[in-house]
PDB file of N, CA and C in Angstrom:
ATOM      1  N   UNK A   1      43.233 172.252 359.724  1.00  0.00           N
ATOM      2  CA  UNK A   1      43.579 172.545 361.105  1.00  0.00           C
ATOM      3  C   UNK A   1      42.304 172.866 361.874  1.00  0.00           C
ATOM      4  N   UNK A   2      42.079 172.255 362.894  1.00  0.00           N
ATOM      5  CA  UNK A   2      40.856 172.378 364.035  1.00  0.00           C
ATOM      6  C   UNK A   2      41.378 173.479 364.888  1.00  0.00           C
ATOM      7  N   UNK A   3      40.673 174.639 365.081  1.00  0.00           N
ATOM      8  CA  UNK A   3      40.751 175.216 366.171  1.00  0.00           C
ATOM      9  C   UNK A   3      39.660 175.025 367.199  1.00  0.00           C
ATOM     10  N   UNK A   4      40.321 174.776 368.840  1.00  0.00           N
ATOM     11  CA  UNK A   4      39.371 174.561 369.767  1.00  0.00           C
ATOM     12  C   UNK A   4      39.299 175.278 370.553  1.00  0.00           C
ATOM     13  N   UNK A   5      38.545 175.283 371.692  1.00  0.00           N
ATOM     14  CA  UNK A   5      38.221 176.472 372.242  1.00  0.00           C
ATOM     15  C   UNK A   5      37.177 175.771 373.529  1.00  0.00           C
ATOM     16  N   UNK A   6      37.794 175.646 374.722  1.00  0.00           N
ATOM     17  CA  UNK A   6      37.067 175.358 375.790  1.00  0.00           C
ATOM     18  C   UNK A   6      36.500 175.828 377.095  1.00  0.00           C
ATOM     19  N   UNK A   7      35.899 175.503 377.907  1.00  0.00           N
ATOM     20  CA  UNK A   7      35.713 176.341 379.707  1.00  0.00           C
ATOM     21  C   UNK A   7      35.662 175.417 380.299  1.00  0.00           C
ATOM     22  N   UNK A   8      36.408 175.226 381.480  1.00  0.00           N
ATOM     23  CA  UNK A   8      36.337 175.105 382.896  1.00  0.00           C
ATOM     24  C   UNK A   8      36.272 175.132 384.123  1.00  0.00           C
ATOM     25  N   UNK A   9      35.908 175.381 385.118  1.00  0.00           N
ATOM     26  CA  UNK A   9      36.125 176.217 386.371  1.00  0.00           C
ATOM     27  C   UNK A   9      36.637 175.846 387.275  1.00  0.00           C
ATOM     28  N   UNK A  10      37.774 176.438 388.057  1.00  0.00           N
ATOM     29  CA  UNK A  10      38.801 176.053 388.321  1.00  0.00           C
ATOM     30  C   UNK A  10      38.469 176.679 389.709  1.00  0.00           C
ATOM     31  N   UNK A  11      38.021 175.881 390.872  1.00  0.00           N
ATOM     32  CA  UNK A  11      36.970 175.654 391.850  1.00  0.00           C
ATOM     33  C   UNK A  11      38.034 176.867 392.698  1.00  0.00           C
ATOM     34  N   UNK A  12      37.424 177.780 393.532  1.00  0.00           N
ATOM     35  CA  UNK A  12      37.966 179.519 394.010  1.00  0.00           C
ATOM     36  C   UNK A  12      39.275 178.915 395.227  1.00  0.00           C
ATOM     37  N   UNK A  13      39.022 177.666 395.856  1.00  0.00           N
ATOM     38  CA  UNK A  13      40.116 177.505 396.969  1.00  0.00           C
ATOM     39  C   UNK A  13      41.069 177.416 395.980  1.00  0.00           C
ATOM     40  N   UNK A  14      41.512 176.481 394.891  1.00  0.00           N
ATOM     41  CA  UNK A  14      42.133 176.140 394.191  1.00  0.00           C
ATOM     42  C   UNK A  14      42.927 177.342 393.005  1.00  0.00           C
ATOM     43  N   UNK A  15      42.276 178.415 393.128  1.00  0.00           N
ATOM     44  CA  UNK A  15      42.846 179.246 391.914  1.00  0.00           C
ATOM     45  C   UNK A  15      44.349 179.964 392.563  1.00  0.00           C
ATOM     46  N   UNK A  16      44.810 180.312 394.148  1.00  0.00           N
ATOM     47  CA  UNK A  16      46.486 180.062 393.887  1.00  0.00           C
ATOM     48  C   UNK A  16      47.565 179.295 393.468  1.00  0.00           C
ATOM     49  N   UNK A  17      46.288 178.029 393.718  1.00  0.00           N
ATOM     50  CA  UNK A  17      47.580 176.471 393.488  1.00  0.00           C
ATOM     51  C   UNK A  17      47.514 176.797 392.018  1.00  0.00           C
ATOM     52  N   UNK A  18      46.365 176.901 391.371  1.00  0.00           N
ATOM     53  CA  UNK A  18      46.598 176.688 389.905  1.00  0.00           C
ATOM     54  C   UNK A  18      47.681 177.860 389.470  1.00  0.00           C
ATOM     55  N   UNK A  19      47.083 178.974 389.612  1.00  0.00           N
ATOM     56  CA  UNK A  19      48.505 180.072 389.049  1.00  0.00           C
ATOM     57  C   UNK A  19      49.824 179.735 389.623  1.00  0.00           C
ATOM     58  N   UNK A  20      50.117 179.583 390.635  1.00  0.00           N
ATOM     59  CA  UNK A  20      51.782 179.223 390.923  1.00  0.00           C
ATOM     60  C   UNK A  20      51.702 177.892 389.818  1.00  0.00           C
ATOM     61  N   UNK A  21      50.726 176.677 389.772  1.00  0.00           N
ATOM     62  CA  UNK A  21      51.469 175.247 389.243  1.00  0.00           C
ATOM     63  C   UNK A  21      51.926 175.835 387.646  1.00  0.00           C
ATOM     64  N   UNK A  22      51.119 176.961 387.177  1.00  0.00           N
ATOM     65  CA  UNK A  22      50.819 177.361 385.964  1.00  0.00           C
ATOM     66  C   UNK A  22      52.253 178.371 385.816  1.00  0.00           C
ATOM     67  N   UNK A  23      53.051 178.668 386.266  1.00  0.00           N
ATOM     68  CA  UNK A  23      54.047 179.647 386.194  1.00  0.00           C
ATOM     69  C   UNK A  23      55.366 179.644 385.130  1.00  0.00           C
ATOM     70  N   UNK A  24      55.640 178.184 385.743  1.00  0.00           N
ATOM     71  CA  UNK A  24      56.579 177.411 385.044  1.00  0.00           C
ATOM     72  C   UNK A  24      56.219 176.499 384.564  1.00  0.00           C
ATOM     73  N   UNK A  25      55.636 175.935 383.498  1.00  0.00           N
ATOM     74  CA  UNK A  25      55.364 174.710 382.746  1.00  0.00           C
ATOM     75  C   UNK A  25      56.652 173.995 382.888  1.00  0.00           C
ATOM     76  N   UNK A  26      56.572 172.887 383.250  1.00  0.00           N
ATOM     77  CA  UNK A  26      57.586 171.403 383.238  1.00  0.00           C
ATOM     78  C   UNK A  26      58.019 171.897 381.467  1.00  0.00           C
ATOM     79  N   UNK A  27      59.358 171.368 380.410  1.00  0.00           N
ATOM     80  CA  UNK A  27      59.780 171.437 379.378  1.00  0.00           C
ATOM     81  C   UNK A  27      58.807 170.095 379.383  1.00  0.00           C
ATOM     82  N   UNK A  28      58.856 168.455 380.195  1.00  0.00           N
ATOM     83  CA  UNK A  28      58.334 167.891 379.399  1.00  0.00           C
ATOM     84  C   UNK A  28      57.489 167.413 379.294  1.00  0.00           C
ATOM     85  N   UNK A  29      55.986 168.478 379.838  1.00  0.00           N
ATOM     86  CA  UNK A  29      54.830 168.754 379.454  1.00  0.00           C
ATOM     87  C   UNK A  29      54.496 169.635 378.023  1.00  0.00           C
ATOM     88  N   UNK A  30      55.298 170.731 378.279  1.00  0.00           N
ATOM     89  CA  UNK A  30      55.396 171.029 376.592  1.00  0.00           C
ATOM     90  C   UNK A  30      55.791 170.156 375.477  1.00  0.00           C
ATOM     91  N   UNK A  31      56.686 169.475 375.723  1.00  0.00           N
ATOM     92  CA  UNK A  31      56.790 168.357 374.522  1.00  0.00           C
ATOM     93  C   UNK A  31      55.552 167.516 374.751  1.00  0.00           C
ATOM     94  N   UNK A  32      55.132 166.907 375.516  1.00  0.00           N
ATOM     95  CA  UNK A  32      54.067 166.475 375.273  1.00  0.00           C
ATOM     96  C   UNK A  32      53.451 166.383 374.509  1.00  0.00           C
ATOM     97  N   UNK A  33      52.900 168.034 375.094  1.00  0.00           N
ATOM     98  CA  UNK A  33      51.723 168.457 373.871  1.00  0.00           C
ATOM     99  C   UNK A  33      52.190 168.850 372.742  1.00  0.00           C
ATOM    100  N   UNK A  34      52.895 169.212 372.632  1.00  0.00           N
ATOM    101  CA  UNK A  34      53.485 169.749 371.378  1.00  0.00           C
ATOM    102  C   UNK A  34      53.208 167.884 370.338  1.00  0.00           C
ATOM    103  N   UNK A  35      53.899 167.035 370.834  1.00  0.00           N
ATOM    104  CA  UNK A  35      54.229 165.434 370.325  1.00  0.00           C
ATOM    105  C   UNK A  35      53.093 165.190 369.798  1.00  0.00           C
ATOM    106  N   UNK A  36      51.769 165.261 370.783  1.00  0.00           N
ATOM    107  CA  UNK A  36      50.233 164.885 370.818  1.00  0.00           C
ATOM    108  C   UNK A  36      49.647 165.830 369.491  1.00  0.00           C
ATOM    109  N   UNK A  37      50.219 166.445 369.550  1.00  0.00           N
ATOM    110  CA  UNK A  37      49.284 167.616 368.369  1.00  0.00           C
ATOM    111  C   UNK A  37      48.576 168.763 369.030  1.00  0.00           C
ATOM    112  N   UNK A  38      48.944 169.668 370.056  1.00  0.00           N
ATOM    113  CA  UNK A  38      48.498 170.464 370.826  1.00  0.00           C
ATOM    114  C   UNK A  38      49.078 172.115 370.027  1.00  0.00           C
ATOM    115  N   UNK A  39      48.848 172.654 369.277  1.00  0.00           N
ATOM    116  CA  UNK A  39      49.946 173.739 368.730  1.00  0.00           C
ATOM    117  C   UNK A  39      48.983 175.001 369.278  1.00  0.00           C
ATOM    118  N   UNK A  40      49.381 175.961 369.551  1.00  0.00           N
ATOM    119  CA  UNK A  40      49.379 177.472 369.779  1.00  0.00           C
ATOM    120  C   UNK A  40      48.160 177.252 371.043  1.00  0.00           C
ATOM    121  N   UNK A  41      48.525 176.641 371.843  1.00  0.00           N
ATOM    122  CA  UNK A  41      47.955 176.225 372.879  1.00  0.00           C
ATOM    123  C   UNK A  41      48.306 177.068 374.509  1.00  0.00           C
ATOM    124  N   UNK A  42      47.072 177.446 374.842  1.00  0.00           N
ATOM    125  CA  UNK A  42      46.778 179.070 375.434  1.00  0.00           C
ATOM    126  C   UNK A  42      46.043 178.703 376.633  1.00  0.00           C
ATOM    127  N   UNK A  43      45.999 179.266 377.630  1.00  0.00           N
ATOM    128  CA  UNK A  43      44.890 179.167 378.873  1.00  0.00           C
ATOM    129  C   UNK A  43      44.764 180.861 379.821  1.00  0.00           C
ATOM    130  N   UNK A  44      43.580 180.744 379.539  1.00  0.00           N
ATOM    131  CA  UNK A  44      43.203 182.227 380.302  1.00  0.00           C
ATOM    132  C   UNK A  44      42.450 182.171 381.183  1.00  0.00           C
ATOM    133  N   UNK A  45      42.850 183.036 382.530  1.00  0.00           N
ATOM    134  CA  UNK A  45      42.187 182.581 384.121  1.00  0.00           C
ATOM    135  C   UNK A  45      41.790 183.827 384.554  1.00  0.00           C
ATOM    136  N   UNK A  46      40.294 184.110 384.733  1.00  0.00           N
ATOM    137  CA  UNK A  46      39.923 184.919 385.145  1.00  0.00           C
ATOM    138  C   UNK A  46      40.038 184.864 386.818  1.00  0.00           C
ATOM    139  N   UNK A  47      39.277 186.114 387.221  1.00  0.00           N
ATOM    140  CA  UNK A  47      39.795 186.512 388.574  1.00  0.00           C
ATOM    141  C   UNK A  47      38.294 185.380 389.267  1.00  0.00           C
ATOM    142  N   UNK A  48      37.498 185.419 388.855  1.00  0.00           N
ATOM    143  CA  UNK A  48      36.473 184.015 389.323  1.00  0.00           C
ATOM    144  C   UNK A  48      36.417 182.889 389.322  1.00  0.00           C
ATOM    145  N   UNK A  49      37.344 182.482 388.338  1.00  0.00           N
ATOM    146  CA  UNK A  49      37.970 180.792 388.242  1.00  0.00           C
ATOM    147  C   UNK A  49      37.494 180.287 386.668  1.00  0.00           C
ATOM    148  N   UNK A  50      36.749 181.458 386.099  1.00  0.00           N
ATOM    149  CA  UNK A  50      36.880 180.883 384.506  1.00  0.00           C
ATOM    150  C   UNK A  50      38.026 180.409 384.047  1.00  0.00           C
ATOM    151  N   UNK A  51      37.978 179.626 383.370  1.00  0.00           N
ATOM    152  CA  UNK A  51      39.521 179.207 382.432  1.00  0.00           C
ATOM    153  C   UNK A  51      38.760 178.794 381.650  1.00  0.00           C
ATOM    154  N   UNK A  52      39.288 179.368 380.001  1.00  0.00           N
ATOM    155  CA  UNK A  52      39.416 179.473 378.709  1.00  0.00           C
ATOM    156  C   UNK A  52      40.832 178.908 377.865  1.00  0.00           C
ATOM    157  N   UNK A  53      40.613 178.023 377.360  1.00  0.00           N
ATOM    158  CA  UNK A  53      41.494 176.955 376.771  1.00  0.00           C
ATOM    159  C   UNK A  53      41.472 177.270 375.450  1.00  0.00           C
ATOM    160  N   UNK A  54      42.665 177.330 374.596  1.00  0.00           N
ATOM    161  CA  UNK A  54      42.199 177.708 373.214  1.00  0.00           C
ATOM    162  C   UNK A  54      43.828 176.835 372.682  1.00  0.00           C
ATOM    163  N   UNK A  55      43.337 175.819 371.417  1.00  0.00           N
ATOM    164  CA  UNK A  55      44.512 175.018 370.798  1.00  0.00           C
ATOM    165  C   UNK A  55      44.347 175.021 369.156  1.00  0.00           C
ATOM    166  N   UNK A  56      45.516 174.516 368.715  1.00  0.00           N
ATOM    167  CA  UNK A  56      44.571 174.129 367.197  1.00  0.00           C
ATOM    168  C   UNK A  56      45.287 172.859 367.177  1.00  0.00           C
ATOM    169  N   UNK A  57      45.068 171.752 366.461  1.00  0.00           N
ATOM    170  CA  UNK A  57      45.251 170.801 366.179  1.00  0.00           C
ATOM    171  C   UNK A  57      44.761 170.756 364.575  1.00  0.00           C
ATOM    172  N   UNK A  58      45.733 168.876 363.999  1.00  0.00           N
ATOM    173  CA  UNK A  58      45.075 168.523 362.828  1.00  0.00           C
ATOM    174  C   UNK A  58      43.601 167.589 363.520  1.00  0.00           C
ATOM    175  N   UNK A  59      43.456 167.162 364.405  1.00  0.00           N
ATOM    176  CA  UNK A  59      42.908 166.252 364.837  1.00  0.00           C
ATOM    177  C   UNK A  59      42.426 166.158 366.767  1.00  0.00           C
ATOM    178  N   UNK A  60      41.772 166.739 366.810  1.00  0.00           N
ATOM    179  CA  UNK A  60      41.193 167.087 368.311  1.00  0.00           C
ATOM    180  C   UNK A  60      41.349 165.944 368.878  1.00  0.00           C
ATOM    181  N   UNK A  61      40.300 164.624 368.487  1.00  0.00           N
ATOM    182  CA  UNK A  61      40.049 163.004 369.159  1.00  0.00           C
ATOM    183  C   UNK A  61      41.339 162.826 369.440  1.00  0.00           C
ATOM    184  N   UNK A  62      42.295 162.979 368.606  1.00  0.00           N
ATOM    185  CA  UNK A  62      43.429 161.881 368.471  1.00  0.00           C
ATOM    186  C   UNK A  62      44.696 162.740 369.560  1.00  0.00           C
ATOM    187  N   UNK A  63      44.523 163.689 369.441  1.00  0.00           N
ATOM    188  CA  UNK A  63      45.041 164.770 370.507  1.00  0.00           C
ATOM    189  C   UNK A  63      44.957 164.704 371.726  1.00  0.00           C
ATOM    190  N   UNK A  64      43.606 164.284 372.176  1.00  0.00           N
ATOM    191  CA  UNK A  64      42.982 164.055 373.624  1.00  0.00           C
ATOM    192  C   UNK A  64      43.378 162.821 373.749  1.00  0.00           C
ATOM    193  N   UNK A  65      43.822 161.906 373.088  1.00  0.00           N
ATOM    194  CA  UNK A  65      44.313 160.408 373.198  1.00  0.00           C
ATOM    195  C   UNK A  65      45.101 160.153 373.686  1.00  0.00           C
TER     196      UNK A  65
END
């Protein structure tokens, strides 16, 4: 099992849209990822626009595919 662990910055006009879009996940975006190989898959948003991504997968490449 790969655990990953990423950053992005999630540009300061943009950080209400992201928390409201982020509230309710769609069910079939979770299947998605779940389908893709996305498991215990996490996102943390600081008050500056850090975001911290954290997943595990068998297979990262094939995940992002």
């Amino acid at each position: 099992m790969e655990r990953v662990c990423f950053q992005v910055r999630v540009r300061a006009e943009k950080i209400d849209e992201y928390r409201e879009r982020h509230q309710a996940v769609w069910p079939e975006m979770l299947a998605a990822l779940s389908s893709t190989g996305w498991n215990n898959y996490s996102l943390f948003l600081r008050e500056d626009g850090l975001l911290i991504g954290y997943l595990e997968t068998e297979d990262f490449e094939a995940a992002k595919a």
